[in-house]
PDB file of N, CA and C in Angstrom:
ATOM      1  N   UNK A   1      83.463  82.118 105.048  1.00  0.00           N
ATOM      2  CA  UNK A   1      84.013  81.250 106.040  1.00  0.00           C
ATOM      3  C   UNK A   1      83.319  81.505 107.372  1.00  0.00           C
ATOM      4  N   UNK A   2      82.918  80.343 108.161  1.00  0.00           N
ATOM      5  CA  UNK A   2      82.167  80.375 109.061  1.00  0.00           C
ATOM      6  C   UNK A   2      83.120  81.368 110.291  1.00  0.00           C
ATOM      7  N   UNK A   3      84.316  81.146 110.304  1.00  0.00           N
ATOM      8  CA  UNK A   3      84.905  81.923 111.576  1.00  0.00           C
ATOM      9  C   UNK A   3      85.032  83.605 111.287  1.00  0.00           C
ATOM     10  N   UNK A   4      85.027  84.382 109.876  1.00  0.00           N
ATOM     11  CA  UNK A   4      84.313  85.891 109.447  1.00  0.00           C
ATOM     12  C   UNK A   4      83.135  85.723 110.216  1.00  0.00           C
ATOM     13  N   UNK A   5      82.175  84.975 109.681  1.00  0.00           N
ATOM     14  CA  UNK A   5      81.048  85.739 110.044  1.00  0.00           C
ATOM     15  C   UNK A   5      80.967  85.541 111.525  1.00  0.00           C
ATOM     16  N   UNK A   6      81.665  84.640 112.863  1.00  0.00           N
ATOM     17  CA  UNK A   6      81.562  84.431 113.877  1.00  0.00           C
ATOM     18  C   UNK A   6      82.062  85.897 114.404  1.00  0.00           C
ATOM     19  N   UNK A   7      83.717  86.324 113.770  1.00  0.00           N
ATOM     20  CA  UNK A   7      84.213  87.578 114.240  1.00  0.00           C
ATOM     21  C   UNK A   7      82.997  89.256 113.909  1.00  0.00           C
ATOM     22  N   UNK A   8      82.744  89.190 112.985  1.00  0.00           N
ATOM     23  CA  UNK A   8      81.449  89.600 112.784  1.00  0.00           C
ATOM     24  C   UNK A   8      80.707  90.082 113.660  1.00  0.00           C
ATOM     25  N   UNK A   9      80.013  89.221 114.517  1.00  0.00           N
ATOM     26  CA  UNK A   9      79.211  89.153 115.476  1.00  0.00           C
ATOM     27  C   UNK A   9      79.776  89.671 116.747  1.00  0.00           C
ATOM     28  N   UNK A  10      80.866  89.498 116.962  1.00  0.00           N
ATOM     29  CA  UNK A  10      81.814  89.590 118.144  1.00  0.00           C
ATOM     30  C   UNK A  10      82.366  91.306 118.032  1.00  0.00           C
ATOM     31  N   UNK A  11      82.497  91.570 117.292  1.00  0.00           N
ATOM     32  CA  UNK A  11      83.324  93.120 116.707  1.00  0.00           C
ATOM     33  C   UNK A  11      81.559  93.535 116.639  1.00  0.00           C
ATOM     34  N   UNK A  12      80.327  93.532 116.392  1.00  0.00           N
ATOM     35  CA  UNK A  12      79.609  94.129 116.504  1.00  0.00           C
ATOM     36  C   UNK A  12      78.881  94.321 117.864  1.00  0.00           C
ATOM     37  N   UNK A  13      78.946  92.633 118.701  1.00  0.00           N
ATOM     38  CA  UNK A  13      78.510  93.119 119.803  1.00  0.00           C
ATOM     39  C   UNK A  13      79.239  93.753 120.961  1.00  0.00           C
ATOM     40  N   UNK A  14      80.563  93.728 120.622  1.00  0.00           N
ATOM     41  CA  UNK A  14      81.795  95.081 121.472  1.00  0.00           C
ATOM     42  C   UNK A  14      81.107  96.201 121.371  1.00  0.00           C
ATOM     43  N   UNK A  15      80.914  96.833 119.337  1.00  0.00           N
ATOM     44  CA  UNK A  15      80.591  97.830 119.350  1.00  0.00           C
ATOM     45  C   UNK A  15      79.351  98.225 120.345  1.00  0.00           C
ATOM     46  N   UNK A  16      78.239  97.390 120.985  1.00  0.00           N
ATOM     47  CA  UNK A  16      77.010  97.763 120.980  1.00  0.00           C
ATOM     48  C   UNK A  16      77.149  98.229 122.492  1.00  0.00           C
ATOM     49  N   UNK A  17      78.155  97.413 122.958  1.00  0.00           N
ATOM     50  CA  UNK A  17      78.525  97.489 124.054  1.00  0.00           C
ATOM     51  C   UNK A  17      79.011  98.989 124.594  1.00  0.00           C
ATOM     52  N   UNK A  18      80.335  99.021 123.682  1.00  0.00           N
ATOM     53  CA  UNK A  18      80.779 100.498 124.071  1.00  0.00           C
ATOM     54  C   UNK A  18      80.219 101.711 123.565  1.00  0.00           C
ATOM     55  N   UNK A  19      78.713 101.782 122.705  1.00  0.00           N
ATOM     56  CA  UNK A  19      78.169 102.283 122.619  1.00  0.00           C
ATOM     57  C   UNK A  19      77.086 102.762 123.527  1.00  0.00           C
ATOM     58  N   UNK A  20      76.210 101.588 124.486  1.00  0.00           N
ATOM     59  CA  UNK A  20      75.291 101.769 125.541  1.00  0.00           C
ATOM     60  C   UNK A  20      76.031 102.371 126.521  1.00  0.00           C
ATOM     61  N   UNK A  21      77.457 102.056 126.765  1.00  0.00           N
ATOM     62  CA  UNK A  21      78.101 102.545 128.021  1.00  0.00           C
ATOM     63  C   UNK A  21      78.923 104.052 127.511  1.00  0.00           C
ATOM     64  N   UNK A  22      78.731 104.205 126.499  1.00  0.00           N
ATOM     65  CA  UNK A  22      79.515 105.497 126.002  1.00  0.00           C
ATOM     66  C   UNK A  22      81.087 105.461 126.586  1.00  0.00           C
ATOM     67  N   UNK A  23      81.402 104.407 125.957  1.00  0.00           N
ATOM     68  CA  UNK A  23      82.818 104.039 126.419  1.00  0.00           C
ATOM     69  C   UNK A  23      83.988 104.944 125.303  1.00  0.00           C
ATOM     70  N   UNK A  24      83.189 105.234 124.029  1.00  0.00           N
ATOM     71  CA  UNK A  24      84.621 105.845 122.913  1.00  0.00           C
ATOM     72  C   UNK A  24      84.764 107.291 123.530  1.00  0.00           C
ATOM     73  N   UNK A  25      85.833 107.494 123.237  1.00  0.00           N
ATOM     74  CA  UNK A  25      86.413 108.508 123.963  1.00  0.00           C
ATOM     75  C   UNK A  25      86.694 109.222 122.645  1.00  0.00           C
ATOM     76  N   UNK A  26      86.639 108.963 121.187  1.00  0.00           N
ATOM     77  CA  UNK A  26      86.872 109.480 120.295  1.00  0.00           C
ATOM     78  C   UNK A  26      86.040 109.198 118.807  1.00  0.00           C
ATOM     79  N   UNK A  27      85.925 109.903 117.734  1.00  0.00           N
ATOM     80  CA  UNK A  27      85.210 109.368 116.906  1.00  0.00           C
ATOM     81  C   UNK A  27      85.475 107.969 116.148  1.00  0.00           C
ATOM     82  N   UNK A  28      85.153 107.139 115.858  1.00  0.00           N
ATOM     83  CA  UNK A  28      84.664 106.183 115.076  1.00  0.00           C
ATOM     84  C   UNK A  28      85.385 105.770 113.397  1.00  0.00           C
ATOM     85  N   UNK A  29      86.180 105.276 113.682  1.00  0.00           N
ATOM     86  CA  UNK A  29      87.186 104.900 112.633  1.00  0.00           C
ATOM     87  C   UNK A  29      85.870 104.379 111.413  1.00  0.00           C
ATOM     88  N   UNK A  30      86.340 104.716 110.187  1.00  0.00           N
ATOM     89  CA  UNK A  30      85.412 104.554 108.861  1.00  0.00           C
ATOM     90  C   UNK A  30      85.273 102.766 108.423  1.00  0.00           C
ATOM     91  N   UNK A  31      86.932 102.673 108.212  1.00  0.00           N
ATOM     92  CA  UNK A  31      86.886 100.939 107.799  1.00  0.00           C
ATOM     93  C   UNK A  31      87.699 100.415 109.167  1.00  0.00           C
ATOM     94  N   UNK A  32      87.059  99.369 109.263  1.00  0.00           N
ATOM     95  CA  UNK A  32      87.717  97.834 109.407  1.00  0.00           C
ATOM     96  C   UNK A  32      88.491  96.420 108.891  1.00  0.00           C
ATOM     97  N   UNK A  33      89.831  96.243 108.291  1.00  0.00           N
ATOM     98  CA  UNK A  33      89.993  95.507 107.706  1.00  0.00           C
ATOM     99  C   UNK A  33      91.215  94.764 108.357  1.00  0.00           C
ATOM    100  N   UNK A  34      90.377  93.086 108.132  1.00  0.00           N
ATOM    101  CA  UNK A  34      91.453  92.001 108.913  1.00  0.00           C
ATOM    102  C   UNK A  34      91.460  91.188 107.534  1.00  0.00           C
ATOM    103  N   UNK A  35      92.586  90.491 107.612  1.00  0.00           N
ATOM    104  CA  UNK A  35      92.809  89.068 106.373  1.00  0.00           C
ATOM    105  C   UNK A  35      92.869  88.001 107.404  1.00  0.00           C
ATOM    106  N   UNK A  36      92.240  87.410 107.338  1.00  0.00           N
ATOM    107  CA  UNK A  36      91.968  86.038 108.127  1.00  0.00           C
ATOM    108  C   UNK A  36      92.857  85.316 108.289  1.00  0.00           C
ATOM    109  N   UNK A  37      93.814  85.071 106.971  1.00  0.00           N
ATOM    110  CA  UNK A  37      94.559  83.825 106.883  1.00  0.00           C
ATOM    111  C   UNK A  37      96.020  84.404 107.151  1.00  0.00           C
ATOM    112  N   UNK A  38      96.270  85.711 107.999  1.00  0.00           N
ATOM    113  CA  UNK A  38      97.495  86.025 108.523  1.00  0.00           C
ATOM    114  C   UNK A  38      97.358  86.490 109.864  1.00  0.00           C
ATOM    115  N   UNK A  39      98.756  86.748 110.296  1.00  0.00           N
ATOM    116  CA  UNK A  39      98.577  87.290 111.801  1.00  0.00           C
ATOM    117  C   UNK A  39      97.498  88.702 112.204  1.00  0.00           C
ATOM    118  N   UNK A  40      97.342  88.720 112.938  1.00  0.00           N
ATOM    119  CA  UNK A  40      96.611  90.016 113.240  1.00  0.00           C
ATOM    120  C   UNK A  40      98.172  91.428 113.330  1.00  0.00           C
ATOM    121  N   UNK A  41      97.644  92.724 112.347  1.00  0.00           N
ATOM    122  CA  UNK A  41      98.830  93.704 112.153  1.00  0.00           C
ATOM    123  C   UNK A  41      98.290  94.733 113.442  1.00  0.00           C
ATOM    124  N   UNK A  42      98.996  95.754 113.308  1.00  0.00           N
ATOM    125  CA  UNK A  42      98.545  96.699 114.564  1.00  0.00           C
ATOM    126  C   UNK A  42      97.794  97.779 114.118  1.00  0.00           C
ATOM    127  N   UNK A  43      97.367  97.972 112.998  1.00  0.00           N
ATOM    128  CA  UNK A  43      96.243  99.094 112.746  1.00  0.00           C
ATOM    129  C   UNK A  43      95.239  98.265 111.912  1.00  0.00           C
ATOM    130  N   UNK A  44      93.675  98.083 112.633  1.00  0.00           N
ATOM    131  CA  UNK A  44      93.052  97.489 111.887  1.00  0.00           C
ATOM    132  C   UNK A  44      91.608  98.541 111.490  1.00  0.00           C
ATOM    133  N   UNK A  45      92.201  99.607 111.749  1.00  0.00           N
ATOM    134  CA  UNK A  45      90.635 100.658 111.723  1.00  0.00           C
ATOM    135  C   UNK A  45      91.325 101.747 111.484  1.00  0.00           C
ATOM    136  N   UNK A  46      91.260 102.509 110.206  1.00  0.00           N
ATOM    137  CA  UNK A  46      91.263 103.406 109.816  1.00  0.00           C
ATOM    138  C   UNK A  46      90.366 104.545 108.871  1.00  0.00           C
ATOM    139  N   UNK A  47      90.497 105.650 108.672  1.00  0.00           N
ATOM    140  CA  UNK A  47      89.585 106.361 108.346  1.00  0.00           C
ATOM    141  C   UNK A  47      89.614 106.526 106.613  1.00  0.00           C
ATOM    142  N   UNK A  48      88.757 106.897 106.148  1.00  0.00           N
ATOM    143  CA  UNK A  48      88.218 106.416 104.379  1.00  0.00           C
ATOM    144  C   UNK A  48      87.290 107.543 104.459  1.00  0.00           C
ATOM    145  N   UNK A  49      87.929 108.195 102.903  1.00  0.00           N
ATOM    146  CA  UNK A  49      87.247 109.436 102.962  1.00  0.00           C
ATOM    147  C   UNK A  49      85.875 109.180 101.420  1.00  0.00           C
ATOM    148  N   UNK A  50      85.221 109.171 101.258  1.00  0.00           N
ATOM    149  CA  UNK A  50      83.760 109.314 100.436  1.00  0.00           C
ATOM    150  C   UNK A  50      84.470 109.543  99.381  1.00  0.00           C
ATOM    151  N   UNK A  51      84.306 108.455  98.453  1.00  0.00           N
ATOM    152  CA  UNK A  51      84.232 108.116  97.118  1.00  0.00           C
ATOM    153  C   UNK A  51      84.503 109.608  96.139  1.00  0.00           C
ATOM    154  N   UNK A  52      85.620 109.557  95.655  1.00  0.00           N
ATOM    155  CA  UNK A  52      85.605 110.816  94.287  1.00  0.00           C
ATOM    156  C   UNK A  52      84.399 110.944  93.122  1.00  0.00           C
ATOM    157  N   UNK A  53      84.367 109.719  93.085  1.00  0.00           N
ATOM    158  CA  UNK A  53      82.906 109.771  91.931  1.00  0.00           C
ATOM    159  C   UNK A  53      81.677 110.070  92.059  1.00  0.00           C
ATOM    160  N   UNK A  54      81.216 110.058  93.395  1.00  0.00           N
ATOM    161  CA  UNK A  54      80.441 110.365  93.762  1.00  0.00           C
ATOM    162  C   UNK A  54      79.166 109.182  93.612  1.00  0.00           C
ATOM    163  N   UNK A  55      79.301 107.932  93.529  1.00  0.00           N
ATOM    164  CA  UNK A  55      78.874 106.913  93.116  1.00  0.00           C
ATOM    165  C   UNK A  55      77.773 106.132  94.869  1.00  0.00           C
ATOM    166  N   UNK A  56      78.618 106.579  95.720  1.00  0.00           N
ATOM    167  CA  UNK A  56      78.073 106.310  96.929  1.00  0.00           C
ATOM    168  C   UNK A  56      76.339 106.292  96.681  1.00  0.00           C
ATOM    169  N   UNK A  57      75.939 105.833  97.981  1.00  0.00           N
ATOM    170  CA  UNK A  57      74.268 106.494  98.643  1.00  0.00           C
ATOM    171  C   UNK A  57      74.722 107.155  99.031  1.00  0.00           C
ATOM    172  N   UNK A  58      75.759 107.178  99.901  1.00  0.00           N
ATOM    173  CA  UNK A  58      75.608 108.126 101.039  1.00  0.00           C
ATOM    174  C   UNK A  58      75.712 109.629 100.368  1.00  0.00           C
ATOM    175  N   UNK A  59      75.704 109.900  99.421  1.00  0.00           N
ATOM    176  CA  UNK A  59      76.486 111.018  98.508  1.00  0.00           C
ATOM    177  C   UNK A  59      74.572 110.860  97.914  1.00  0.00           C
ATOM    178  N   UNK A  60      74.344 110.534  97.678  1.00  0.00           N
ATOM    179  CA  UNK A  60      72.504 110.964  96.610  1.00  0.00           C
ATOM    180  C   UNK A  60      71.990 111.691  97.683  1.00  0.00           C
ATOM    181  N   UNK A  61      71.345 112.671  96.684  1.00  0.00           N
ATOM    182  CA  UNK A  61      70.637 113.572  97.198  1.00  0.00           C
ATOM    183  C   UNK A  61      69.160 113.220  97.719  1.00  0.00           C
ATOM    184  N   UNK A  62      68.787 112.758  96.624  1.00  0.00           N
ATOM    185  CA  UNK A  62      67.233 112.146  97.266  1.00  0.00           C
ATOM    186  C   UNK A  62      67.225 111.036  98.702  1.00  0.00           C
ATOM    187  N   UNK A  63      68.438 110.340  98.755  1.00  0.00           N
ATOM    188  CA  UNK A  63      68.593 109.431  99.752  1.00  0.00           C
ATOM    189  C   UNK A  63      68.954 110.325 100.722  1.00  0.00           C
ATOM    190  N   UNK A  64      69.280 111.454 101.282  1.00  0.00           N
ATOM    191  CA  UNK A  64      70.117 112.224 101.939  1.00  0.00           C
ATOM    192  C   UNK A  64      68.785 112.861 102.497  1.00  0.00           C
ATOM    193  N   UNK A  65      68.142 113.443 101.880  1.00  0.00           N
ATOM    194  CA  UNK A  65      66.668 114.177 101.909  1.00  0.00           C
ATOM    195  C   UNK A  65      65.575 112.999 102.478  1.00  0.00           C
ATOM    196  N   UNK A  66      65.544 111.867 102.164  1.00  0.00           N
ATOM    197  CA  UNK A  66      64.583 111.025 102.583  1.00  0.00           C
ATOM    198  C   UNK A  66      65.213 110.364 104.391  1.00  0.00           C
ATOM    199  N   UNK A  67      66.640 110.474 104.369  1.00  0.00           N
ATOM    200  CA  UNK A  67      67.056 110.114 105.366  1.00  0.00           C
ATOM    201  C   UNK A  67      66.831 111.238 106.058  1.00  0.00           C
ATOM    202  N   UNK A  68      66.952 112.605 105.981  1.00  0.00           N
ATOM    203  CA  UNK A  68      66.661 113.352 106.873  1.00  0.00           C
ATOM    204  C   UNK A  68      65.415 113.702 107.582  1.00  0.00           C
ATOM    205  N   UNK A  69      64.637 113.931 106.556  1.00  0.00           N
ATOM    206  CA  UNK A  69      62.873 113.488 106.824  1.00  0.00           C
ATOM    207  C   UNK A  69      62.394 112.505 107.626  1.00  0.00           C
ATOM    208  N   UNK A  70      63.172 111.212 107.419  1.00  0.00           N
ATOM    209  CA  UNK A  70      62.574 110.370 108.762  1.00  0.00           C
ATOM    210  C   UNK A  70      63.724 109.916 110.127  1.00  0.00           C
ATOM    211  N   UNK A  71      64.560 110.604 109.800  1.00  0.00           N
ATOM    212  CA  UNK A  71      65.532 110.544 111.042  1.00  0.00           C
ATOM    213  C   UNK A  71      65.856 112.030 111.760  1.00  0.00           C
ATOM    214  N   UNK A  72      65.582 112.923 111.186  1.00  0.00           N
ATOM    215  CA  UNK A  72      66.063 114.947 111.208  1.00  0.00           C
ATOM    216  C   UNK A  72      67.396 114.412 111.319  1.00  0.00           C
ATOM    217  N   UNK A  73      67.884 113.702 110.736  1.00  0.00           N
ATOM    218  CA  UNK A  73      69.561 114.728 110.523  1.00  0.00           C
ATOM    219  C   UNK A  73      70.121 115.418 110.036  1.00  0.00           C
ATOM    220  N   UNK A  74      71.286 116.025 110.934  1.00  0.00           N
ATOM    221  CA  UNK A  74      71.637 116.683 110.031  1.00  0.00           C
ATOM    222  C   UNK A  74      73.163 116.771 109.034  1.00  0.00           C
ATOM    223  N   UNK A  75      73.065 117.688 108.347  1.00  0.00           N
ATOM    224  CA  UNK A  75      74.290 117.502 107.192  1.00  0.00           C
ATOM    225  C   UNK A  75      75.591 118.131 108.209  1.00  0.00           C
ATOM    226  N   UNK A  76      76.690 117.027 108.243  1.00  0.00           N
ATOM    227  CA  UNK A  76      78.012 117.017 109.106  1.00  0.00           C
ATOM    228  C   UNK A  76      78.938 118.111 107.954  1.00  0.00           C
TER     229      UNK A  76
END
């Protein structure tokens, strides 16, 4: 639906925003989830902890190792 992907854009360019200005005062909620076709509820960002199965990227090792190599990060 064209008005997702409009909010989309809008929730990303906030983020970019309070990112250049270092506006969060705290870490960074994991998910985001709205249903379109109801009212807006009062918690729409909460935290989601990494997959039990281990099925993720973010969880592979070779992806973890190749991301570190061209970014140096490091393991949180």
């Amino acid at each position: 639906m064209a008005f997702q992907s409009a909010l989309a854009g809008i929730m990303l360019a906030a983020e970019l925003v309070a990112d250049a200005g270092k506006l969060r005062r705290g870490q960074m909620p994991v998910r985001t989830s709205l249903n379109m076709l109801q009212p807006l509820g009062t918690h729409l960002s909460f935290a989601v902890g990494k997959h039990p199965s281990g099925m993720c990227i973010c969880q592979d090792r070779d992806y973890i190792a190749a991301y570190d190599g061209k970014y140096g990060a490091e393991q949180l």
